[in-house]
Protein backbone atom coordinates (compact mmCIF):
# COMPACT_ATOMS: atom_id res chain seq x y z
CA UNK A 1 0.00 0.00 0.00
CA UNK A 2 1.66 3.07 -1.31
CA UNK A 3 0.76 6.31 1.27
CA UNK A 4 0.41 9.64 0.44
CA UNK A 5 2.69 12.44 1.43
CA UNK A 6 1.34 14.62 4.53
CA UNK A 7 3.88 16.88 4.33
CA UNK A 8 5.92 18.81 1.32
CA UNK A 9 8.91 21.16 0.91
CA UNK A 10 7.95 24.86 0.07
CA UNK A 11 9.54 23.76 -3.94
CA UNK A 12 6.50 20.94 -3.86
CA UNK A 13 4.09 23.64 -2.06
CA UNK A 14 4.94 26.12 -5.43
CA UNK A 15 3.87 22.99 -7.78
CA UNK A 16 0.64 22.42 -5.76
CA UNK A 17 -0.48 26.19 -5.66
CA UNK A 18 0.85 27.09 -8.94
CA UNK A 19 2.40 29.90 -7.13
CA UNK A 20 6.22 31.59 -6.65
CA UNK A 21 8.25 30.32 -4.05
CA UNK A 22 8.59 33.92 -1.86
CA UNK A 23 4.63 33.23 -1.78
CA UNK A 24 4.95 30.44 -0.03
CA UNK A 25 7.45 31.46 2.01
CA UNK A 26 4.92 34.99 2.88
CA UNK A 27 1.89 32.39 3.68
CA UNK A 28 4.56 30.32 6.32
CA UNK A 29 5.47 33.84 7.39
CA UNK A 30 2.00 34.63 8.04
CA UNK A 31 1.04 31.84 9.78
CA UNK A 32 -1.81 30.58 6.64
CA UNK A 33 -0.08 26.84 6.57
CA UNK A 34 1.02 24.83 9.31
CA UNK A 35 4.54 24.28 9.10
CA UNK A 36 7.09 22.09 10.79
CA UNK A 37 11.17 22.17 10.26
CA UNK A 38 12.74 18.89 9.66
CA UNK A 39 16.67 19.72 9.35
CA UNK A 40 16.51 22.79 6.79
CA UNK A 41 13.71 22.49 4.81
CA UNK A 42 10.26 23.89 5.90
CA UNK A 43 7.72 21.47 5.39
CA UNK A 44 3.87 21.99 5.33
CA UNK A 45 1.35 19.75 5.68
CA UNK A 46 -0.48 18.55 2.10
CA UNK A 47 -3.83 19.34 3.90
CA UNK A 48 -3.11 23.19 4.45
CA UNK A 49 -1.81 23.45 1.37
CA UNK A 50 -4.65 22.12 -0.18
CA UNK A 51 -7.28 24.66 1.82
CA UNK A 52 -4.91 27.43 0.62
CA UNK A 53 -6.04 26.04 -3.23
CA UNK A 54 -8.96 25.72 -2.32
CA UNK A 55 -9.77 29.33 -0.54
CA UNK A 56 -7.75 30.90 -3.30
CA UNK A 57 -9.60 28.95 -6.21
CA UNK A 58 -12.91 30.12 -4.28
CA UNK A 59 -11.72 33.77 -4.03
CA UNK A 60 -10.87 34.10 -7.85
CA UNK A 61 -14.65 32.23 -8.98
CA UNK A 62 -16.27 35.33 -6.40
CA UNK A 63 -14.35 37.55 -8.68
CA UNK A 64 -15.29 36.28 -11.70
CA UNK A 65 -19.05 36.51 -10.58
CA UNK A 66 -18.96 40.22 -9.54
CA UNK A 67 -16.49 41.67 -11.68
């Protein structure tokens, strides 16, 4: 049985938002993922990352709609 990540690196957090990696870095800053540090790397969980896509994809349909 093969597992799914629950964490990723900021680089695999860019992939999954479609976004640059200071952004991620500015959401970690801002406390909008929960984050963990495992030697060097930040890591964030894959479920955080995926309410940021999913608040973000929300936020651009609303704008869409009413503008």
């Amino acid at each position: 049985m093969i597992m799914a990540p629950l964490m990723a690196t900021a680089a695999e957090a860019t992939d999954m938002l479609r976004v640059g990696r200071s952004a991620v870095y500015r959401l970690i800053a801002a406390r909008q993922r929960e984050s963990i540090k495992i030697g060097r790397p930040q890591r964030a969980s894959v479920d955080s990352i995926r309410h940021v896509a999913a608040q973000s994809a929300a936020l651009c349909m609303w704008r869409a709609v009413w503008l």
